[in-house]
C-alpha atoms as a PDB file:
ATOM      1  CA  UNK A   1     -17.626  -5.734   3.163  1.00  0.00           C
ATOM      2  CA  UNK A   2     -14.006  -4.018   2.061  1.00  0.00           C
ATOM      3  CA  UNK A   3     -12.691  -1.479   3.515  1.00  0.00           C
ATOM      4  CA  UNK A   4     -11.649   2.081   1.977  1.00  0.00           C
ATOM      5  CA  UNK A   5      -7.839   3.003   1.631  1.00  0.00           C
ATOM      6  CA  UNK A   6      -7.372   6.592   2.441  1.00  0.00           C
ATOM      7  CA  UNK A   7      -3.301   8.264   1.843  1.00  0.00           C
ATOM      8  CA  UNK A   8      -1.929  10.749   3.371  1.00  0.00           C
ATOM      9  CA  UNK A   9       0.475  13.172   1.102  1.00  0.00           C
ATOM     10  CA  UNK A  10       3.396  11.313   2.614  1.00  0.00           C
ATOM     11  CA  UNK A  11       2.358   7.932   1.226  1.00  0.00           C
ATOM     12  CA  UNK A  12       1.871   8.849  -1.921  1.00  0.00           C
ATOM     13  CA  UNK A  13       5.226  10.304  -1.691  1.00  0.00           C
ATOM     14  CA  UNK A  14       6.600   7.177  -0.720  1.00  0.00           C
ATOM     15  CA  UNK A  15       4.408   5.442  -3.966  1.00  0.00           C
ATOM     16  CA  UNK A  16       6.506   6.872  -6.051  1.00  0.00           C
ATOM     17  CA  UNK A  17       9.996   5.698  -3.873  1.00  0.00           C
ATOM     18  CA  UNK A  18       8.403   2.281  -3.934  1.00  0.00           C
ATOM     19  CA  UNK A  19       7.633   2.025  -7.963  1.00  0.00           C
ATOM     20  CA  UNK A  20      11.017   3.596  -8.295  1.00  0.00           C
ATOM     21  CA  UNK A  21      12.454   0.825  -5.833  1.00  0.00           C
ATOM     22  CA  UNK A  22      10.657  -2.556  -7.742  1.00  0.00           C
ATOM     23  CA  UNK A  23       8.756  -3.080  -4.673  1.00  0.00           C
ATOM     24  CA  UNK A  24       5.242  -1.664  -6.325  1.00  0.00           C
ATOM     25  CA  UNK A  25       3.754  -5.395  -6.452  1.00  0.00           C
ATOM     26  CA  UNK A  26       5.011  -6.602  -2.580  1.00  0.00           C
ATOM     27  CA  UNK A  27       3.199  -3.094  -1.342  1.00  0.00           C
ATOM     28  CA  UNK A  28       0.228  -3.415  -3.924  1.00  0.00           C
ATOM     29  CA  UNK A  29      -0.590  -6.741  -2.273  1.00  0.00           C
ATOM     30  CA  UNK A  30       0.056  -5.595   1.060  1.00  0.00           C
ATOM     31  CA  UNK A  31      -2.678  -2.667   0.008  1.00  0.00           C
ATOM     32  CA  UNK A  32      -5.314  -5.440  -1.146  1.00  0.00           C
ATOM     33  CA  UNK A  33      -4.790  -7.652   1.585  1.00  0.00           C
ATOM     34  CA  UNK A  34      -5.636  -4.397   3.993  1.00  0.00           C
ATOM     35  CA  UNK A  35      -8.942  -3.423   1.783  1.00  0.00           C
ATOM     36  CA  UNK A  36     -10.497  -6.755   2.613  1.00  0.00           C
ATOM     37  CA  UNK A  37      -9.295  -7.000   6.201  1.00  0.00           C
ATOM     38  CA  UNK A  38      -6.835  -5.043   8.179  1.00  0.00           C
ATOM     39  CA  UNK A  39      -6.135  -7.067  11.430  1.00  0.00           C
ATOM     40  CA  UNK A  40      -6.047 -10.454   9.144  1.00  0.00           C
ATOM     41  CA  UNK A  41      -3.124 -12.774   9.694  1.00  0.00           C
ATOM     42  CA  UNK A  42      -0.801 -13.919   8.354  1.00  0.00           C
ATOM     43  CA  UNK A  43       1.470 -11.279   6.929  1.00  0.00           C
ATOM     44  CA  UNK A  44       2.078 -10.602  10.847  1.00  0.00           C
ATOM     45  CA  UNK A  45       1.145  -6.964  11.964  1.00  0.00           C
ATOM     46  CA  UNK A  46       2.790  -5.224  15.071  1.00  0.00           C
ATOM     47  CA  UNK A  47       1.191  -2.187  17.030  1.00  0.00           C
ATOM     48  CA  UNK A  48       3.444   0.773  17.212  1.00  0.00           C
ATOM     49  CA  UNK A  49       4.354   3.002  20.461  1.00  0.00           C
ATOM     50  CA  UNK A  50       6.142   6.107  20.862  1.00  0.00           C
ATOM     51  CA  UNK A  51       4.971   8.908  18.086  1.00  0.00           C
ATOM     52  CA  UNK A  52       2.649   6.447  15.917  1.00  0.00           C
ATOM     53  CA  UNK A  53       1.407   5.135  19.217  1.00  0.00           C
ATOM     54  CA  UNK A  54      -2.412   3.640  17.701  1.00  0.00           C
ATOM     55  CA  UNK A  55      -1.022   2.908  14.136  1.00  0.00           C
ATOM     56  CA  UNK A  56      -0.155  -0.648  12.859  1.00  0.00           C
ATOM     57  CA  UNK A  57       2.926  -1.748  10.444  1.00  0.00           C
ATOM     58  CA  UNK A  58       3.524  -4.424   7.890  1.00  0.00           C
ATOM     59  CA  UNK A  59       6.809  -5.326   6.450  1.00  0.00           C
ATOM     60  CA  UNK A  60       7.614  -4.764   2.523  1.00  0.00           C
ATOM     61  CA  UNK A  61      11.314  -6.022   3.085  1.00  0.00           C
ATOM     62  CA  UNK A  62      13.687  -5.846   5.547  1.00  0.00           C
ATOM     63  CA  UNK A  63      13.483  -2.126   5.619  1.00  0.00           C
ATOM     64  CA  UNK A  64      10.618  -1.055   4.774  1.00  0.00           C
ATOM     65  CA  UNK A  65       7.044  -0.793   6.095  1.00  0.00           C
ATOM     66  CA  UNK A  66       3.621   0.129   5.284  1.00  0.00           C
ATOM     67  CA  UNK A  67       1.982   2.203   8.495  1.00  0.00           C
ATOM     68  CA  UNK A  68      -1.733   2.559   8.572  1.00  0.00           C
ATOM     69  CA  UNK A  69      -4.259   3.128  11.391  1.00  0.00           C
ATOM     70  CA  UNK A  70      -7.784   1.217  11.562  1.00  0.00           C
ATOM     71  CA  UNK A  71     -10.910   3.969  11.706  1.00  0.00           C
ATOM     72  CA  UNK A  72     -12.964   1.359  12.996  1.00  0.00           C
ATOM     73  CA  UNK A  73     -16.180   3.379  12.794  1.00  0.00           C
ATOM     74  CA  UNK A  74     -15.790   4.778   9.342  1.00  0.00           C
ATOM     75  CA  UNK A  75     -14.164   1.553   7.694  1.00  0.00           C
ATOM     76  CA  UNK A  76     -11.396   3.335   6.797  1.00  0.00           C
ATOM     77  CA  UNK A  77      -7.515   2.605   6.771  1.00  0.00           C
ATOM     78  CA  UNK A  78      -5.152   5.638   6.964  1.00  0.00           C
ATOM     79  CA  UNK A  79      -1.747   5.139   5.044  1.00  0.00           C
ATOM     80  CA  UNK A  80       0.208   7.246   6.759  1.00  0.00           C
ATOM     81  CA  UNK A  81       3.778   5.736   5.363  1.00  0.00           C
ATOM     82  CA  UNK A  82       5.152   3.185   2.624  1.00  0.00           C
ATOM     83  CA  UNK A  83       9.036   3.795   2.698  1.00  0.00           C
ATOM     84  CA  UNK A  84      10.561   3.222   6.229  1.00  0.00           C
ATOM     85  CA  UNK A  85       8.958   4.898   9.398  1.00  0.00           C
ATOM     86  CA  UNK A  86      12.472   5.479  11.114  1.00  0.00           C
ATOM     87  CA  UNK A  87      13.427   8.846   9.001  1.00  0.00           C
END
């Protein structure tokens, strides 16, 4: 069972940086890959502290990152960001 992709305003801010950047297709995959299974392996994932303390990232490049949380009992992932998290 897939799971549903829920943005925030900010992320779909950062869509547009992203299409405008050429890296549409690395954070489209990225997107698919969390719809069937958040926690799966490899891309590597890393659990964040400090303000997103609960949310997970995934790189897009070097400086960028996709930030989501897992709703466990809803099925849902939150995209909070897509550009970088350190702004």
């Amino acid at each position: 069972m897939s799971w549903r992709l829920v943005y925030t305003r900010q992320a779909q801010k950062d869509a547009k940086k992203l299409a405008a950047s050429g890296l549409r297709p690395k954070a489209e995959s990225l997107l698919a890959l969390l719809a069937e299974d958040p926690c799966r392996r490899p891309p590597p994932f890393e659990r964040l502290v400090g303000d997103l303390a609960g949310a997970c990232s995934r790189r897009i490049n070097i400086q960028h990152r996709l930030v989501y949380q897992v709703l466990e009992e809803e099925r849902v992932v939150k995209i909070l960001r897509m550009w970088t998290h350190f702004e």
